[in-house]
N, C-alpha and C. Protein backbone atom coordinates (compact mmCIF):
# COMPACT_ATOMS: atom_id res chain seq x y z
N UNK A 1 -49.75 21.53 -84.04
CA UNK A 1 -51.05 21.24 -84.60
C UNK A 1 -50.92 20.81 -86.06
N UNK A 2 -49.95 21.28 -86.77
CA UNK A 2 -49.99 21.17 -88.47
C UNK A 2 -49.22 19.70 -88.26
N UNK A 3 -48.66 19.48 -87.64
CA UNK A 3 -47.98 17.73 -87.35
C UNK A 3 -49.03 16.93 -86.61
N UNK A 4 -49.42 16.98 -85.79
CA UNK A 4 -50.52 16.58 -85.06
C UNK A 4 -50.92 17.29 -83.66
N UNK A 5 -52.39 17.20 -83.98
CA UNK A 5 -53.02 17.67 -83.40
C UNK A 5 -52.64 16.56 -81.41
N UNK A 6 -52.72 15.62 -81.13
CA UNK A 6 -52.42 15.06 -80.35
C UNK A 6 -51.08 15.94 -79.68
N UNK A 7 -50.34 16.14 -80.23
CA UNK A 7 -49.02 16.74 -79.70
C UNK A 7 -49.15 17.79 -79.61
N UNK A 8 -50.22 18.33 -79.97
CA UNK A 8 -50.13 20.15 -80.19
C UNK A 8 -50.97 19.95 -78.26
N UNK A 9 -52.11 19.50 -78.18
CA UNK A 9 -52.85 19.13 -76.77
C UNK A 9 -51.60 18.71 -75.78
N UNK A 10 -51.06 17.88 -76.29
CA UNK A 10 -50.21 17.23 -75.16
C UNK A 10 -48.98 18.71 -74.58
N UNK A 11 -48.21 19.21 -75.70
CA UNK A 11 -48.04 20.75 -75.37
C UNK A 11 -48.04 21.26 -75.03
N UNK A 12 -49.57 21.86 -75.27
CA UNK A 12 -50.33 23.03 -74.16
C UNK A 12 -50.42 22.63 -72.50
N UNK A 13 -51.14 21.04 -72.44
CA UNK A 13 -51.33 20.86 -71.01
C UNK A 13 -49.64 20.87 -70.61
N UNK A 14 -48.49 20.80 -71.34
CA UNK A 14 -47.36 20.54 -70.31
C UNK A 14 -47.47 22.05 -70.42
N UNK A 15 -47.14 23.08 -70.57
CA UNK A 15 -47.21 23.62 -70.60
C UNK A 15 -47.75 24.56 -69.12
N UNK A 16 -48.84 24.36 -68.80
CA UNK A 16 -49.57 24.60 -67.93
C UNK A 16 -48.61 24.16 -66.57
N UNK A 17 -48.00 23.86 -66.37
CA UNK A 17 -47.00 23.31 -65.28
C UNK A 17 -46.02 24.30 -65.62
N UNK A 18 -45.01 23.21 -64.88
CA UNK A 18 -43.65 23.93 -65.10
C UNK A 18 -42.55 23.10 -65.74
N UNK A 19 -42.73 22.55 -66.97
CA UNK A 19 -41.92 21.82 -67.74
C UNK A 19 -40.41 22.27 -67.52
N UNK A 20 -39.64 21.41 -67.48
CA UNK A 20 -38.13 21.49 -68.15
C UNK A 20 -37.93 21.61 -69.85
N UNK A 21 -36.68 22.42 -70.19
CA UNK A 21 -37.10 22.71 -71.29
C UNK A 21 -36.37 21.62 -72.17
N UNK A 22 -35.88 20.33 -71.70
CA UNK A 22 -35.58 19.26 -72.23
C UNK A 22 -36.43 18.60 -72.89
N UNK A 23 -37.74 18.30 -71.61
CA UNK A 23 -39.15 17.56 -72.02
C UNK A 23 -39.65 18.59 -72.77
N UNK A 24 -40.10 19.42 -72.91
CA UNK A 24 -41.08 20.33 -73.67
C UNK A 24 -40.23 20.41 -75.15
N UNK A 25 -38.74 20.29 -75.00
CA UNK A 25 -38.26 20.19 -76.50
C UNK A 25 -38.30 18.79 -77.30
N UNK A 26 -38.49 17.77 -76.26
CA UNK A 26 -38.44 15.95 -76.88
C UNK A 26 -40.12 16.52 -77.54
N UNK A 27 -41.03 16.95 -76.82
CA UNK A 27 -42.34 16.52 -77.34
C UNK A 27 -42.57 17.67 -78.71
N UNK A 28 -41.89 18.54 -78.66
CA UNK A 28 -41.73 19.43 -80.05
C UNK A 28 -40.99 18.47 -81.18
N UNK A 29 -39.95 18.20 -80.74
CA UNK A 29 -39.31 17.17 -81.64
C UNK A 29 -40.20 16.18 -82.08
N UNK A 30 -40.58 15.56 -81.22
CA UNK A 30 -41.14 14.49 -81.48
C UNK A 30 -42.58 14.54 -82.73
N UNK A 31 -43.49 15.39 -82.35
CA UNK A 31 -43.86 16.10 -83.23
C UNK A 31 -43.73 16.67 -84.52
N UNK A 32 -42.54 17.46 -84.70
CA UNK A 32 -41.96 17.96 -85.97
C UNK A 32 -41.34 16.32 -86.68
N UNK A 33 -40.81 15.52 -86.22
CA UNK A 33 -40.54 13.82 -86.52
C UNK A 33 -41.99 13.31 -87.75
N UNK A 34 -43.42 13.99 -87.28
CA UNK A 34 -44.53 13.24 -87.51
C UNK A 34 -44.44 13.27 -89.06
N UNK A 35 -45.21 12.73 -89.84
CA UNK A 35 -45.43 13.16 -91.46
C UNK A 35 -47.09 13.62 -90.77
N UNK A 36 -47.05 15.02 -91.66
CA UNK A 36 -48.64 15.78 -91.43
C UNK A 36 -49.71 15.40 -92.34
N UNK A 37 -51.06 15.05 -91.97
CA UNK A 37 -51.77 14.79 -92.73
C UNK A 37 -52.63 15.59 -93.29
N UNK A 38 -53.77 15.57 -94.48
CA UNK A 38 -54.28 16.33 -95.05
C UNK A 38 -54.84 17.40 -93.83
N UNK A 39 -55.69 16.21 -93.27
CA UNK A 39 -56.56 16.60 -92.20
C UNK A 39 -56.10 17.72 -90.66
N UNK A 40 -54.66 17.48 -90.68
CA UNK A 40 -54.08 17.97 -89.88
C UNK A 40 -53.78 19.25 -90.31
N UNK A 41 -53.10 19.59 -91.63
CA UNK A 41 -52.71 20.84 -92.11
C UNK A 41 -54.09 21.60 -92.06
N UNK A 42 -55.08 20.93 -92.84
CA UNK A 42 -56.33 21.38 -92.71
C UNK A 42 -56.91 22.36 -91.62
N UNK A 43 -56.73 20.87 -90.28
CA UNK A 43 -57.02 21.90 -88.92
C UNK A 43 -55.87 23.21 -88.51
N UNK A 44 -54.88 23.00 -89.21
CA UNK A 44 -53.98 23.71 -88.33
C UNK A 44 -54.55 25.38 -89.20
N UNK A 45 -54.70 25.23 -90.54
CA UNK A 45 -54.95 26.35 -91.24
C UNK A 45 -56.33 27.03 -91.23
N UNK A 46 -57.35 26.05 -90.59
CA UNK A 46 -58.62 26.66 -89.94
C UNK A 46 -58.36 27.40 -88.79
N UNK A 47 -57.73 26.99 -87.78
CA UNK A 47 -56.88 27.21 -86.93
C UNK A 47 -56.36 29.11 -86.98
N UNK A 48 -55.77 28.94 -87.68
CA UNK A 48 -55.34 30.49 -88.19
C UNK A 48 -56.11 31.06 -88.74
N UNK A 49 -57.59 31.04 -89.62
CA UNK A 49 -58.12 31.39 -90.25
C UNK A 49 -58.85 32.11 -88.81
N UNK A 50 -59.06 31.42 -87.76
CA UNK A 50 -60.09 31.81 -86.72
C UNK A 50 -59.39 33.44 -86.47
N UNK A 51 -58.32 33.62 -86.30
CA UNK A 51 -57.80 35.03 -86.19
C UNK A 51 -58.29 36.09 -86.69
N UNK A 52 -58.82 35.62 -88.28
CA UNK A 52 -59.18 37.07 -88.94
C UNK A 52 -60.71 36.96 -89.40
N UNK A 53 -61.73 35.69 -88.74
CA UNK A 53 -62.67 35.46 -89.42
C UNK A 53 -64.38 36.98 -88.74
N UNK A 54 -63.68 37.01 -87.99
CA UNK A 54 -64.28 38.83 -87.92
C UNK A 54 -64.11 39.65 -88.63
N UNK A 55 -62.84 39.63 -88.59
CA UNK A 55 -62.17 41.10 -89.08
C UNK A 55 -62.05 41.14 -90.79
N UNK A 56 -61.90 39.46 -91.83
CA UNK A 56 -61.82 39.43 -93.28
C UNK A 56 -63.23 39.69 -94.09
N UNK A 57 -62.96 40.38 -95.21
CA UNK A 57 -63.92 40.42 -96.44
C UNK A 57 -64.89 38.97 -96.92
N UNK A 58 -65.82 39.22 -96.85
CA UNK A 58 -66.08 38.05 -97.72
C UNK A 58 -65.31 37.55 -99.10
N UNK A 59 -64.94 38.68 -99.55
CA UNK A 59 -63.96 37.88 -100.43
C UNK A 59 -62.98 37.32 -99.94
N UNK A 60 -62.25 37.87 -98.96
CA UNK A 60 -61.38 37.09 -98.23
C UNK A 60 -61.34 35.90 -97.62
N UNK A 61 -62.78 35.62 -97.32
CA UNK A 61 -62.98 34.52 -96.74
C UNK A 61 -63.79 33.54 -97.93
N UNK A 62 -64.09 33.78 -99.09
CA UNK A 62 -64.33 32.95 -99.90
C UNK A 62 -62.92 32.88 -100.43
N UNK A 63 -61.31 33.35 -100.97
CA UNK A 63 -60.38 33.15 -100.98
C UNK A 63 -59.91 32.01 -100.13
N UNK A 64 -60.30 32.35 -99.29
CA UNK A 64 -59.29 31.31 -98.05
C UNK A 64 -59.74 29.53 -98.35
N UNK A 65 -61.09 29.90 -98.17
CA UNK A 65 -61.82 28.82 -98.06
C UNK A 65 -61.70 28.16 -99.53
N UNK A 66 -61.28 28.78 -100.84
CA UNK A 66 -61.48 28.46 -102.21
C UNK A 66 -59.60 27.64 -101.96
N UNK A 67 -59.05 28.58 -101.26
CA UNK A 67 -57.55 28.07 -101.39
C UNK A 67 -57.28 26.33 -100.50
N UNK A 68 -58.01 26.45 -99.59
CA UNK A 68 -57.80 25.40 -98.59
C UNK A 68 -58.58 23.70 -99.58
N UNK A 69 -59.32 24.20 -100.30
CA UNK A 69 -60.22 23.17 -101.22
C UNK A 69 -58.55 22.27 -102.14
N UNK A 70 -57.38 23.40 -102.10
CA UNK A 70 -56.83 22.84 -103.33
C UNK A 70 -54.90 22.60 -102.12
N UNK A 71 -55.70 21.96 -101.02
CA UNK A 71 -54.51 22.17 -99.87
C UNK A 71 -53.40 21.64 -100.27
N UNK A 72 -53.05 21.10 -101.46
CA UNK A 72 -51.59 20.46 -101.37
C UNK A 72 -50.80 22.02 -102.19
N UNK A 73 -51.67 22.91 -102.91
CA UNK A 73 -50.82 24.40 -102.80
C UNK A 73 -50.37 25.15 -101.95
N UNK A 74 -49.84 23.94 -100.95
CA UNK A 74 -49.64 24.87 -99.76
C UNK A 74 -49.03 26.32 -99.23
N UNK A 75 -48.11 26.51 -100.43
CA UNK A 75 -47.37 27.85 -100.54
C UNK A 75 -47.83 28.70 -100.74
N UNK A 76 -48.89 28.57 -101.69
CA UNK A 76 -50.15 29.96 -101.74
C UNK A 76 -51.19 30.11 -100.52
N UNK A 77 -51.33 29.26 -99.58
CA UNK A 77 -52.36 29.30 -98.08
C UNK A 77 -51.33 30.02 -97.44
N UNK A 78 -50.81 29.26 -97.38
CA UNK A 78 -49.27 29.68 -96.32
C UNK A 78 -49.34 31.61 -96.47
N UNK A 79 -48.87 31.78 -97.67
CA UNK A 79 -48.66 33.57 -98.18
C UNK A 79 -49.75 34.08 -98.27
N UNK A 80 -50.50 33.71 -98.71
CA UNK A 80 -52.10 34.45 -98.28
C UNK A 80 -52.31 34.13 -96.53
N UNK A 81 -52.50 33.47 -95.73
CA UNK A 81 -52.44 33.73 -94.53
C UNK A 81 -51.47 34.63 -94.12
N UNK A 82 -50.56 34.39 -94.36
CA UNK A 82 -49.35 35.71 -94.18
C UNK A 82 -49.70 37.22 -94.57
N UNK A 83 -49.77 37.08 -95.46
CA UNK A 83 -50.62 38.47 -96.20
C UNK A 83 -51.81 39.34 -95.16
N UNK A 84 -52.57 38.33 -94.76
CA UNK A 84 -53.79 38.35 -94.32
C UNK A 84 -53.57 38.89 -92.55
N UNK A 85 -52.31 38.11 -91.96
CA UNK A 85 -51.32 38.45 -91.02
C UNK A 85 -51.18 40.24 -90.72
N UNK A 86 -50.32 40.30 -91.71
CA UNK A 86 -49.57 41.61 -91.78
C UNK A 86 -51.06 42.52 -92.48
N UNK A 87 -51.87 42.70 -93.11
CA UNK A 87 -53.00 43.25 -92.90
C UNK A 87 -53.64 43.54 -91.29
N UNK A 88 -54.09 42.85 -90.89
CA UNK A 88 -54.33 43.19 -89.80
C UNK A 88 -54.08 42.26 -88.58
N UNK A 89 -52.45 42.93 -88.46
CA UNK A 89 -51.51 43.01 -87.77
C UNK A 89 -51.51 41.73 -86.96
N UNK A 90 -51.85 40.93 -86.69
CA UNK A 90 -51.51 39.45 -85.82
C UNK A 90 -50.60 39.13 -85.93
N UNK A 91 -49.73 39.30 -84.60
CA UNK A 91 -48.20 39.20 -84.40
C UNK A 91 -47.91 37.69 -84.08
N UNK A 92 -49.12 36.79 -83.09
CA UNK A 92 -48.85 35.81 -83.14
C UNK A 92 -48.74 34.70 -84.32
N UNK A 93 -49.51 34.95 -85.12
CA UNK A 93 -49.34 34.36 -86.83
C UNK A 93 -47.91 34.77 -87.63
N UNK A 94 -47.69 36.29 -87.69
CA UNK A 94 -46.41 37.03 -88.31
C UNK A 94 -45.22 36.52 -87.39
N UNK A 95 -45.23 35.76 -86.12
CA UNK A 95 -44.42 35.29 -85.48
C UNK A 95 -43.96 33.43 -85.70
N UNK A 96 -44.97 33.36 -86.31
CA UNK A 96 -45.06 31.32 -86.07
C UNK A 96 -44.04 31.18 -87.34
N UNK A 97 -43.67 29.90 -86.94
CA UNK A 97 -42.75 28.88 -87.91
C UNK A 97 -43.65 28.53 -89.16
N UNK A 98 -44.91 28.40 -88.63
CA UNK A 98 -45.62 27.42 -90.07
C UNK A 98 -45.55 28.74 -91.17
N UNK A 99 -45.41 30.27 -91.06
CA UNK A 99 -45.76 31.03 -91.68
C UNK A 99 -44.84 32.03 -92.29
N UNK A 100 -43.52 31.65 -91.44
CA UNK A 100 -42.65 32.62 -91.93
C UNK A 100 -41.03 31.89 -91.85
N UNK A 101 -41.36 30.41 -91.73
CA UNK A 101 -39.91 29.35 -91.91
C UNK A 101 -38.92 29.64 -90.81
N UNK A 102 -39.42 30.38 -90.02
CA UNK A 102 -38.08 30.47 -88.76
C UNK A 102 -37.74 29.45 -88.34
C-alpha cells in the first residue's frame, strides 16, 4: 500500500487463491521497485491510523493528524505510529516492515 495502492489490491486478491510463492514474491517485488507517492504514503499511514482511531486520545489523534500535514518527516509518523503500536499492543503494526525496517 505505501508503494502502491494498485499492488497492495492486486496482493490481497492473489492471495485469496492459492498463489505460488514465486508469483506472490514477483508482485511484492515489483511493488517495493515502485517510487511511493505523497498520496500513497498518505493512504498507507491513514491506513494504520484506522487501528487505534477508537482506542487514541484526542490528543493523539490531533498528533497524528498534525504529523501527517508535514509527511515528508517521515521518521517521526513512522515512531509515533510505532509508539502508538506498542501502547496498545497491535501486533500486526509492531510486526510490519513499514514500521520496524525488517
Amino acid at each position: 500500500m505505501y508503494f502502491s495502492q494498485r499492488h497492495y489490491n492486486l496482493i490481497k486478491e492473489l492471495l485469496k487463491g492459492d498463489p505460488s510463492m514465486e508469483k506472490l514474491e514477483s508482485y511484492i517485488q515489483e511493488a517495493y521497485s515502485l517510487m511511493s507517492t505523497k498520496g500513497s504514503k498518505t493512504n498507507a499511514y491513514e491506513h494504520m491510523w484506522g487501528y487505534f482511531k477508537k482506542c487514541a486520545t484526542a490528543e493523539e489523534k490531533k498528533k497524528f493528524f498534525t504529523l501527517l500535514k508535514h509527511i515528508e518527516d517521515e521518521p517521526v509518523i513512522k515512531l509515533y505510529l510505532y509508539d502508538l503500536a506498542k501502547k496498545y499492543e497491535v501486533k500486526y503494526l509492531l510486526d510490519s516492515t513499514i514500521l520496524n525496517g525488517k
